[in-house]
Structures are given as C-alpha cells and as structure tokens.
Protein backbone atom coordinates (compact mmCIF):
# COMPACT_ATOMS: atom_id res chain seq x y z
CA UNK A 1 0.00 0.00 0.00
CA UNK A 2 2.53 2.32 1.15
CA UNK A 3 4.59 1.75 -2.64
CA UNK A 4 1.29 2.71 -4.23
CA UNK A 5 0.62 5.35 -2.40
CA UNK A 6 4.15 7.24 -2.86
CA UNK A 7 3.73 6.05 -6.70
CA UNK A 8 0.65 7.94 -6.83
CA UNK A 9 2.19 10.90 -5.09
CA UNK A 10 5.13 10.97 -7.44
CA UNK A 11 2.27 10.84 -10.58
CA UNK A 12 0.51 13.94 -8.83
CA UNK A 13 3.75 15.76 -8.44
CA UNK A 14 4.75 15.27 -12.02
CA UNK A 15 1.14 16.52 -13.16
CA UNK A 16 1.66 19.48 -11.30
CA UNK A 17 5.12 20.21 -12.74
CA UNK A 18 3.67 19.40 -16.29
CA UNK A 19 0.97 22.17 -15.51
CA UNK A 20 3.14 24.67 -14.38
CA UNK A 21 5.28 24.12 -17.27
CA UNK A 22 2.75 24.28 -19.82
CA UNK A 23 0.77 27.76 -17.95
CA UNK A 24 4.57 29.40 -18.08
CA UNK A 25 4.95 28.40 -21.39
CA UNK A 26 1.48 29.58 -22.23
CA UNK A 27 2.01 33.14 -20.23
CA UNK A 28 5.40 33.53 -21.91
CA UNK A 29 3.99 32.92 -25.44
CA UNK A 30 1.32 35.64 -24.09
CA UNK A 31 3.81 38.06 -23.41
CA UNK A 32 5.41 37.94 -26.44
CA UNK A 33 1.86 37.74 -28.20
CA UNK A 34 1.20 41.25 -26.56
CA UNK A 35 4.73 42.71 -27.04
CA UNK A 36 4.56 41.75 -30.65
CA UNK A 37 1.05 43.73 -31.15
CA UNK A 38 1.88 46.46 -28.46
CA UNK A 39 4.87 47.03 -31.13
CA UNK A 40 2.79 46.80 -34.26
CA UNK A 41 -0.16 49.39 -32.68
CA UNK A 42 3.07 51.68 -32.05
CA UNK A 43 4.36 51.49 -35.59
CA UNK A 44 1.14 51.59 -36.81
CA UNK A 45 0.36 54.77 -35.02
CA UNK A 46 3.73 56.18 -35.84
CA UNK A 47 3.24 54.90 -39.61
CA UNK A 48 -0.10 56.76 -39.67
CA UNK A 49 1.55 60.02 -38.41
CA UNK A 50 4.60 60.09 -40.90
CA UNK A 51 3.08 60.66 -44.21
CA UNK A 52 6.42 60.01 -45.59
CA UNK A 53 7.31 56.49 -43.58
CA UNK A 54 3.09 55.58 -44.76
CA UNK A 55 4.04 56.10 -48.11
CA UNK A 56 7.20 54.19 -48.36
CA UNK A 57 5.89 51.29 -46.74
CA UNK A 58 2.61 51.22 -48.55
CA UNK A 59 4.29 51.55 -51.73
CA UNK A 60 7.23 48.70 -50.86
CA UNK A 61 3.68 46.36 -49.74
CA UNK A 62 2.23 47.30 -53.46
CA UNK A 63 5.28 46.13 -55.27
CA UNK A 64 5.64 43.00 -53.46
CA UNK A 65 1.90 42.26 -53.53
CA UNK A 66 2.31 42.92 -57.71
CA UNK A 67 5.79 40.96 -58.34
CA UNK A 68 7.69 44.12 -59.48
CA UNK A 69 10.63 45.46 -57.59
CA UNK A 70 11.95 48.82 -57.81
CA UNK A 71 14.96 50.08 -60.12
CA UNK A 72 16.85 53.18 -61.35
CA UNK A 73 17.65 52.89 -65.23
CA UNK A 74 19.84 55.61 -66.62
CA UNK A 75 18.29 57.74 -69.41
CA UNK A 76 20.34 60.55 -70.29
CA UNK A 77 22.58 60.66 -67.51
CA UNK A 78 19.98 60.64 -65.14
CA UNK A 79 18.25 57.66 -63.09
CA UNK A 80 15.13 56.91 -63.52
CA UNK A 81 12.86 55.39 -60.86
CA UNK A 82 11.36 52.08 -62.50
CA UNK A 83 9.36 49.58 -61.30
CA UNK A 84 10.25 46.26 -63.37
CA UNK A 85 9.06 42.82 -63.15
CA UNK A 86 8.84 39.23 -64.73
CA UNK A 87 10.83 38.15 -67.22
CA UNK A 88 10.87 38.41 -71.29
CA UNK A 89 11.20 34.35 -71.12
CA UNK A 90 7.35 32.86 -70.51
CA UNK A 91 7.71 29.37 -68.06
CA UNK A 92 4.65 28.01 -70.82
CA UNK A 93 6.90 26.22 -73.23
CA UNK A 94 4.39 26.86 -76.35
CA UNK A 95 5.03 30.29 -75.51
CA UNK A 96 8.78 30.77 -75.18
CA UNK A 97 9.12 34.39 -76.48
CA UNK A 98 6.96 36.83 -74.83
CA UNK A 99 7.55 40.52 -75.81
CA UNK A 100 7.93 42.77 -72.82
CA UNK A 101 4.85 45.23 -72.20
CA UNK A 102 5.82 49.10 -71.35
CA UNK A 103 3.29 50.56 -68.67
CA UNK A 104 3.24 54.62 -69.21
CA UNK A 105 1.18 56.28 -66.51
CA UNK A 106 -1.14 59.48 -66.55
CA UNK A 107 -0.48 63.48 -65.94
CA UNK A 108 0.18 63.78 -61.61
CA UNK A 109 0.51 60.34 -61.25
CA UNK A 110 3.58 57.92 -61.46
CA UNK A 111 4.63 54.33 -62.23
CA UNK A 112 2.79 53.00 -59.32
CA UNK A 113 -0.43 53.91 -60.35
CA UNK A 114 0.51 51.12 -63.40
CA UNK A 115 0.98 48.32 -60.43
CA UNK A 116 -2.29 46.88 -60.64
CA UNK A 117 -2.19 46.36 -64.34
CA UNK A 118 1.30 45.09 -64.07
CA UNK A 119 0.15 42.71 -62.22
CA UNK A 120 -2.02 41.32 -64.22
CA UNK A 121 1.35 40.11 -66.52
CA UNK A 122 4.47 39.69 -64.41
CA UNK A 123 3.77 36.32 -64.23
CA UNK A 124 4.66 35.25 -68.34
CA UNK A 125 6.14 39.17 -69.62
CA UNK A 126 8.72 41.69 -68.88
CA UNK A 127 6.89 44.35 -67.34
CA UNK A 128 8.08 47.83 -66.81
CA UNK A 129 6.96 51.20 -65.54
CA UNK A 130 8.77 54.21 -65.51
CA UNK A 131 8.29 57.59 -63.61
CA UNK A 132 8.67 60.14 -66.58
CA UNK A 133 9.98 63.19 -66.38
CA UNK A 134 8.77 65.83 -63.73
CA UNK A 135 6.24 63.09 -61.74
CA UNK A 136 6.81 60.64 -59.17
CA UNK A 137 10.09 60.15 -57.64
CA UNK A 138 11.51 61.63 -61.28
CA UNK A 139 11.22 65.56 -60.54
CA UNK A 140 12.90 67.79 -62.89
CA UNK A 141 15.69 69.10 -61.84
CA UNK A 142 15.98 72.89 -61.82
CA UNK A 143 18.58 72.97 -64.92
CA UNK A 144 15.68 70.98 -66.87
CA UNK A 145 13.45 72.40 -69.11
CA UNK A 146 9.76 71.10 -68.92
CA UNK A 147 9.34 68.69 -72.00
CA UNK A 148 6.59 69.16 -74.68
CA UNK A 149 5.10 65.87 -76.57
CA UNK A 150 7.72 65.56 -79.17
CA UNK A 151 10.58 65.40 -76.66
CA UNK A 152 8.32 62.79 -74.23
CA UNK A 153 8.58 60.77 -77.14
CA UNK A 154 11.92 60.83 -77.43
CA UNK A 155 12.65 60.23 -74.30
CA UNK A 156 10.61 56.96 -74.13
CA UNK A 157 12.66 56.07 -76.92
CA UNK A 158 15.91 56.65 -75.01
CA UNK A 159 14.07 54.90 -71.97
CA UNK A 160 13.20 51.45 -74.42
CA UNK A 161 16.95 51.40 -75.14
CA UNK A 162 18.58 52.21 -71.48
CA UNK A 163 15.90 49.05 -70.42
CA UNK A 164 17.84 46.99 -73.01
CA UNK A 165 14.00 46.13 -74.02
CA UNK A 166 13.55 45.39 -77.41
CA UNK A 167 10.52 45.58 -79.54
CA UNK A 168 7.82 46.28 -76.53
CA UNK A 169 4.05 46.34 -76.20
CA UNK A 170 3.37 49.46 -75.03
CA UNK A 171 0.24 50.54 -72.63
CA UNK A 172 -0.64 54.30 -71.97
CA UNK A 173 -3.21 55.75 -69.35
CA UNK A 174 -4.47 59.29 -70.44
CA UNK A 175 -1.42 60.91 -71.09
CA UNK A 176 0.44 57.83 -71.38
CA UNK A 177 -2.37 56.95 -74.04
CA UNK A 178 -1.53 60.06 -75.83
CA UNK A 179 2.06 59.73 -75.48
CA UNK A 180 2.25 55.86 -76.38
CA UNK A 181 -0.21 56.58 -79.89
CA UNK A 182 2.93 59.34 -80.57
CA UNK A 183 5.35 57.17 -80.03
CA UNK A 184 4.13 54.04 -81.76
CA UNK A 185 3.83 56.41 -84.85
CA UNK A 186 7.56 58.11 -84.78
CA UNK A 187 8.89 54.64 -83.56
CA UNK A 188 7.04 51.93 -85.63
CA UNK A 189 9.79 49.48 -85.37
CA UNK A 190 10.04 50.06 -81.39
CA UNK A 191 6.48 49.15 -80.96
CA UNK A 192 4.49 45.65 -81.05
CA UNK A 193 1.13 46.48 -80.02
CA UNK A 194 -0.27 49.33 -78.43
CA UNK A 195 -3.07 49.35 -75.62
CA UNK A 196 -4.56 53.39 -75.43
CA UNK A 197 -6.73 53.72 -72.23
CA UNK A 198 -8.58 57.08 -71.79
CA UNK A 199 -6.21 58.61 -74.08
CA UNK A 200 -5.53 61.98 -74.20
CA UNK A 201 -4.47 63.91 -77.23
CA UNK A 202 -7.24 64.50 -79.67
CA UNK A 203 -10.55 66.89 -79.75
CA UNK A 204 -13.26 65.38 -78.51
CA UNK A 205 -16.82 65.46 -80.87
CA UNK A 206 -18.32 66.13 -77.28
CA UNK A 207 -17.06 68.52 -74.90
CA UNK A 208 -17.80 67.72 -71.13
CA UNK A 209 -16.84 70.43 -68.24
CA UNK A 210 -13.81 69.44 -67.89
CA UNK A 211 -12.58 70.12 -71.35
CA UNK A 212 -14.50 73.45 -70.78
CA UNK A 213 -12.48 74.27 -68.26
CA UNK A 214 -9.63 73.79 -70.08
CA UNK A 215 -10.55 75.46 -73.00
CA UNK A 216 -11.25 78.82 -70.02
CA UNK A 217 -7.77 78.38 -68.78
CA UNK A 218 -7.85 76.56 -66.29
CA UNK A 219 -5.88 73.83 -64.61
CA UNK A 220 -8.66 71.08 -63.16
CA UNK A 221 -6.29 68.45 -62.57
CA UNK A 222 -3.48 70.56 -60.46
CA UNK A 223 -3.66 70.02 -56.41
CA UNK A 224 -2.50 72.74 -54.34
CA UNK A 225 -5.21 72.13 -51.29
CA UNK A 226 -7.12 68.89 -50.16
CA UNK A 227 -10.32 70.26 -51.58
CA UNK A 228 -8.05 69.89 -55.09
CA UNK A 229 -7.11 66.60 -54.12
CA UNK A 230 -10.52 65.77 -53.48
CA UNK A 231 -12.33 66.93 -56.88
CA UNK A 232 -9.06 65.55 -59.00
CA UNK A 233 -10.46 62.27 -57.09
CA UNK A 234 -13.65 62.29 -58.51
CA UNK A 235 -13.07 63.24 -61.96
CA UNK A 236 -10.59 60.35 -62.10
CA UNK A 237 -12.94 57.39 -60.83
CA UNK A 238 -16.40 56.33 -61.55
CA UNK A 239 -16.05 54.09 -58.16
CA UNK A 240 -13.66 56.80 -56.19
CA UNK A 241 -11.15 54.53 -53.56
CA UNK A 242 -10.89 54.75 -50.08
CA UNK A 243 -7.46 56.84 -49.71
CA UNK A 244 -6.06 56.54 -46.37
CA UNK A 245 -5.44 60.04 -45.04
CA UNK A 246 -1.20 59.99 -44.40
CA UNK A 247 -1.19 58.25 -48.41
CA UNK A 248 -3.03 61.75 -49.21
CA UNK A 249 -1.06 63.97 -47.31
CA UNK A 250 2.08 62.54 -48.76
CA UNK A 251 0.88 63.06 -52.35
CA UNK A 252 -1.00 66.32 -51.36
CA UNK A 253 2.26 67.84 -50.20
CA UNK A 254 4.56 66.37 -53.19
CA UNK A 255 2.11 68.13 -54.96
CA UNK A 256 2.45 71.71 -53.41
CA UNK A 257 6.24 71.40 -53.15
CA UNK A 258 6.22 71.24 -57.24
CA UNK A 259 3.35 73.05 -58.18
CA UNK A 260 5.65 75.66 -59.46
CA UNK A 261 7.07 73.23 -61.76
CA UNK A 262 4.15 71.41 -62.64
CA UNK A 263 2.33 74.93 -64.05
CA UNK A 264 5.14 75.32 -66.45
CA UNK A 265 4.43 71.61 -67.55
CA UNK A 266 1.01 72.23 -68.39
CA UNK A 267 1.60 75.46 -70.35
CA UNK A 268 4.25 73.12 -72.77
CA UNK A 269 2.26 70.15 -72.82
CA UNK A 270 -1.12 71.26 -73.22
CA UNK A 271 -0.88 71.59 -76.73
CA UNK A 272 -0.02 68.35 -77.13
CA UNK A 273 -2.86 66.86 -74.60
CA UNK A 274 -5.73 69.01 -76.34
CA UNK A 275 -4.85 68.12 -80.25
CA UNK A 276 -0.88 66.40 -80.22
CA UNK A 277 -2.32 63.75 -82.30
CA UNK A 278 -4.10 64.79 -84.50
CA UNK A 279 -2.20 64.66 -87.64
CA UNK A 280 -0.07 61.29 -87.27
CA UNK A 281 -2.61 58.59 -86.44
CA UNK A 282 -2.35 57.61 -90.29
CA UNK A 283 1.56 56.60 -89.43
CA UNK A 284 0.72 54.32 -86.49
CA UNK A 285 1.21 50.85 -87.65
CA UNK A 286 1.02 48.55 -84.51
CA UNK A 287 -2.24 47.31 -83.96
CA UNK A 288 -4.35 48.97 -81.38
CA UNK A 289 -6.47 48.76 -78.71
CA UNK A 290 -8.57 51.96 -77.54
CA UNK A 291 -10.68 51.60 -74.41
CA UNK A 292 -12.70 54.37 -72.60
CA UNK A 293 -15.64 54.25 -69.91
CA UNK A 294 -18.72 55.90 -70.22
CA UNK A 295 -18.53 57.55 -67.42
CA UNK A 296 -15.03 59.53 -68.17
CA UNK A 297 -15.34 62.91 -67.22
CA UNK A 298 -11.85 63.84 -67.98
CA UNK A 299 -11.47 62.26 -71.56
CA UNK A 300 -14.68 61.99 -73.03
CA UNK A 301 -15.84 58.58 -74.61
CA UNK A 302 -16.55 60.04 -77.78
CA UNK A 303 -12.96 60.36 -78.39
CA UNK A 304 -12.83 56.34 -78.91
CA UNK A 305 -14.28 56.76 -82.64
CA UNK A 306 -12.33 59.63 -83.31
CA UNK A 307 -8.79 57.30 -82.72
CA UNK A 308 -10.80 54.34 -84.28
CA UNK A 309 -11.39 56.06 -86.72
CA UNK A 310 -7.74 57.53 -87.57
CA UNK A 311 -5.59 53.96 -86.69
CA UNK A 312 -6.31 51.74 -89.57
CA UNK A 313 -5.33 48.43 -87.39
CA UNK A 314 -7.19 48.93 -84.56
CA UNK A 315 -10.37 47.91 -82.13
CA UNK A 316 -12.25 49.60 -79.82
CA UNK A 317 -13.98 48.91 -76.31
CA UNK A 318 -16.33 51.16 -74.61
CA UNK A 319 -16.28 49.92 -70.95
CA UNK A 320 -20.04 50.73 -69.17
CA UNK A 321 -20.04 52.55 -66.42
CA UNK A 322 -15.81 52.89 -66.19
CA UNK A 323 -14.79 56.52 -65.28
CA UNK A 324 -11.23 57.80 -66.54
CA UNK A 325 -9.17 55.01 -64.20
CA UNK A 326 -11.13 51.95 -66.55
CA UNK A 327 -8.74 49.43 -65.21
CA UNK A 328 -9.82 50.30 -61.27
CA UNK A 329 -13.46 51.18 -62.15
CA UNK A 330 -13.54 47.93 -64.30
CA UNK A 331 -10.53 45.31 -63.63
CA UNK A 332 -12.29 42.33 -65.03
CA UNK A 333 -13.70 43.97 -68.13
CA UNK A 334 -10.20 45.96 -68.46
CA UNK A 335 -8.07 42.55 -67.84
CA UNK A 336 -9.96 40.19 -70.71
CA UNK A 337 -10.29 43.01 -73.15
CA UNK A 338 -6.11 43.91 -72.72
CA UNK A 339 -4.96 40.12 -72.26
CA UNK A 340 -6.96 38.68 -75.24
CA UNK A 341 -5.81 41.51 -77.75
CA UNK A 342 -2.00 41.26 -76.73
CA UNK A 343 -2.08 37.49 -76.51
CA UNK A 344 -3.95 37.19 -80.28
CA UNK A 345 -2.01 35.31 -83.11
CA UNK A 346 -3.31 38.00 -85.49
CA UNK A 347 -1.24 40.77 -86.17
C-alpha cells in the first residue's frame, strides 16, 4: 500500500510540474503575443503620423503584392525610378518568347499607379513602368526644361533602349495613351502592339466640363489644397477609392512642393494633350487597342471613334459605367479586353 501510495504521489507531483510548465509556457507565449502587437499598434500609429514612412511602406507592400521590384535605369545621364518585373522568357513552353509590355502612366501620377495592371502580366512578360519626367520620384531638376510631346517621345525612346527592351508592347493611361499613340507612330519598329486607355491627345466630338475648363484656362487636374485633391479624385474614378489620409497627405504635399514646376508643364504640354495627335494617327502601324468608360469625365468617350477612326489596325472597347481610371473602375472587363488583344495570333 505504502509503494502505491508514494507512486501515486510521485504521478501527482509530475502533473503538477507538467501544468506549471505548460501555464509558463502559455504566459510567456502571451507576453510575447502582446509585445509583438503592443509594437505593431506603435508602428502603426507612428506609420499613420509620418506621411512620408506611410508612403514608403505602402508603396514597398504594393510592389511586393504585384511581383515588381523597384529600379533606377539611366536615361540621359539621369536615373530613372522604375518599377520592373517578370521576365521576357514565358515558363509556358508553347510560348517561349513573350515581348515585354511598357506601362506609361497618366499626368500627376507615377509608375505605381501602373501596379495593378502590371500585375495582371508579371507572371509570363517583362513588365516595366517608368516615372517620366517631372512626376513621381523623377522631378525635374531645376537645370531641366519642362518637356513638350515631341521630346516625351523621345525620351521613351531613349528609356526602351537604357531598359535593353527590345521591340515592346506598349500601354498608356491618359497621357500615357496620348504619349504611347505618338510614339508608336515616330517609332514603328520600337512598338508591337499598343493598348490606349482614356487617351488623351485629340478633340473630342463632345465637350464635357472638364474640357470646358480647359478650354477657359484653367488647370482642373493641379492640387494645391485637399479640396483639389478631393475633386481631382472624382473626376478620375467612376467608383472613387478609399485613400487613407497619411497616403493623401504625402501626395497632397509632393504636390504643393512642385506646383511651381508642374504649371510650367502644363503650359508646354497642353498643346499636345488638347490636339498632339491629331495629324499622325495615319503613321501608327502597330495594332491597337482603344478603351474608354462611359462615365469619363476627364477624356470623353466620344474620343474612342475619333482614334478608331484615324488607326487603320485597330479595335475599340467602350467599358459601361468605367470613369477615366477603366482598369480600377472595371478590372475584369479591363483585364480580358487587354490580355486577349495582346495574346492574339493575329497581327
């Protein structure tokens, strides 16, 4: 009796010492539980009251979430910031040669606003996104003049070649759109295919109040306040996003500090943005894609039959209910209608 009794006693006293194990185990793990979210409130809080830090780490989250990493090519003796991503060389084995696809973003934004498109590719092309000069991270410096549409072109001509791309697909968002139609026609053996989204550069057959602003001199799409911000917002997106408030302030204040800079942009591009086009859509022999959205208040949709109309090899989408941003207004619409023309046989 007494044996079973101290063997039972030796069972209760190593169930104990498993117990207290396991609870200071358990409060340890707690600890560190509540240290590790104690420490991500903190940088959260100090994230959402650094503009600057928000941006940088929202940004670095984009380009991993999108496969792209970020780059500086040198064009012209100056670096570029670039996002760049996949590869030239598809992994499908019927495919083998995939030509690499050149993202060129819209007037005040910059090559991240191209991520989500980019995307939609990096995992069989060469994708590649540049901030042109005087947005993004690519400000002009004071000893540069502000470019005008004929030297834009250029430029992405010089970029093509510093990217040691090749013969590219090229994809333009407003004045990108305008910008990659220009270039496809002085560069026809540059250029593959060309994808124009909301483009930019012709008169439209129907004016909205934006162009009528224009046309009265002034600058709708310049941001010197939040209200700026704000209406720039809504002219941009049929659906407008959720924009959380240090991501604005960073972008509101890049704004400011080159709003000097970006007023003598407008006055040499404008020209170029109102009617550029106008007289070389005959030369543009790549075949092309032109999508708008009905509801672009910026570009109007009547301008799709107008570059239809002038591009001899070329197909147009009207996307319903899209605003001037048709790939975030409409992804799935956008995605099928870009994908099936640059992946087509027919040339």
């Amino acid at each position: 009796m007494d044996q079973s009794q101290s063997q039972r006693e030796i069972e209760i006293d190593l169930s104990k010492h498993e117990r207290s194990r396991i609870q200071k185990v358990f409060f340890r793990l707690l600890k560190i539980a509540g240290i590790c979210f104690g420490t991500f409130i903190a940088c959260g809080v100090i994230l959402w009251n650094w503009p600057t830090g928000f941006y940088t780490v929202a940004t670095a989250l984009g380009r991993l979430s999108s496969g792209v990493r970020l780059e500086e090519i040198l064009v012209r003796g100056i670096a570029t910031p670039t996002l760049d991503g996949g590869s030239s060389v598809s992994p499908d084995p019927l495919q083998p040669d995939r030509t690499p696809i050149l993202f060129l973003h819209g007037w005040g934004t910059s090559k991240e606003a191209m991520m989500s498109e980019m995307r939609w590719f990096v995992s069989t092309r060469r994708v590649i996104a540049p901030d042109m000069p005087g947005f993004g991270a690519n400000m002009l410096h004071a000893d540069q003049p502000a470019l005008d549409g004929a030297e834009y072109v250029k430029w992405i001509e010089d970029f093509r070649i510093a990217a040691n791309l090749g013969r590219v697909d090229v994809v333009g968002e407003s004045m990108g759109g305008a910008l990659a139609a220009a270039y496809a026609a002085a560069y026809p053996d540059s250029v593959r295919r060309v994808v124009l989204q909301s483009a930019a550069g012709l008169q439209a057959p129907r004016v909205n109040a934006f162009m009528r602003d224009v046309a009265a001199g002034k600058n709708p799409l310049l941001i010197a306040s939040s209200s700026d911000f704000d209406r720039v917002i809504n002219l941009c997106f049929a659906k407008p996003p959720p924009i959380p408030t240090p991501f604005k302030t960073f972008l509101i204040d890049r704004s400011i500090s080159n709003l000097h800079r970006q007023k003598e942009m407008v006055n040499t591009l404008q020209s170029f943005l109102l009617n550029g086009n106008a007289e070389i859509l005959g030369s543009i022999r790549a075949p092309t894609l032109i999508l708008y959205g009905t509801a672009d208040q910026i570009t109007d949709a009547s301008l799709l039959n107008v570059y239809r109309e002038g591009i001899r090899n070329s197909t147009g989408v009207l996307i319903e209910g899209a605003g001037h941003v048709i790939f975030y207004d409409a992804p799935k619409e956008t995605f099928r209608a870009i994908s099936s023309f640059l992946d087509s046989e027919q040339l």
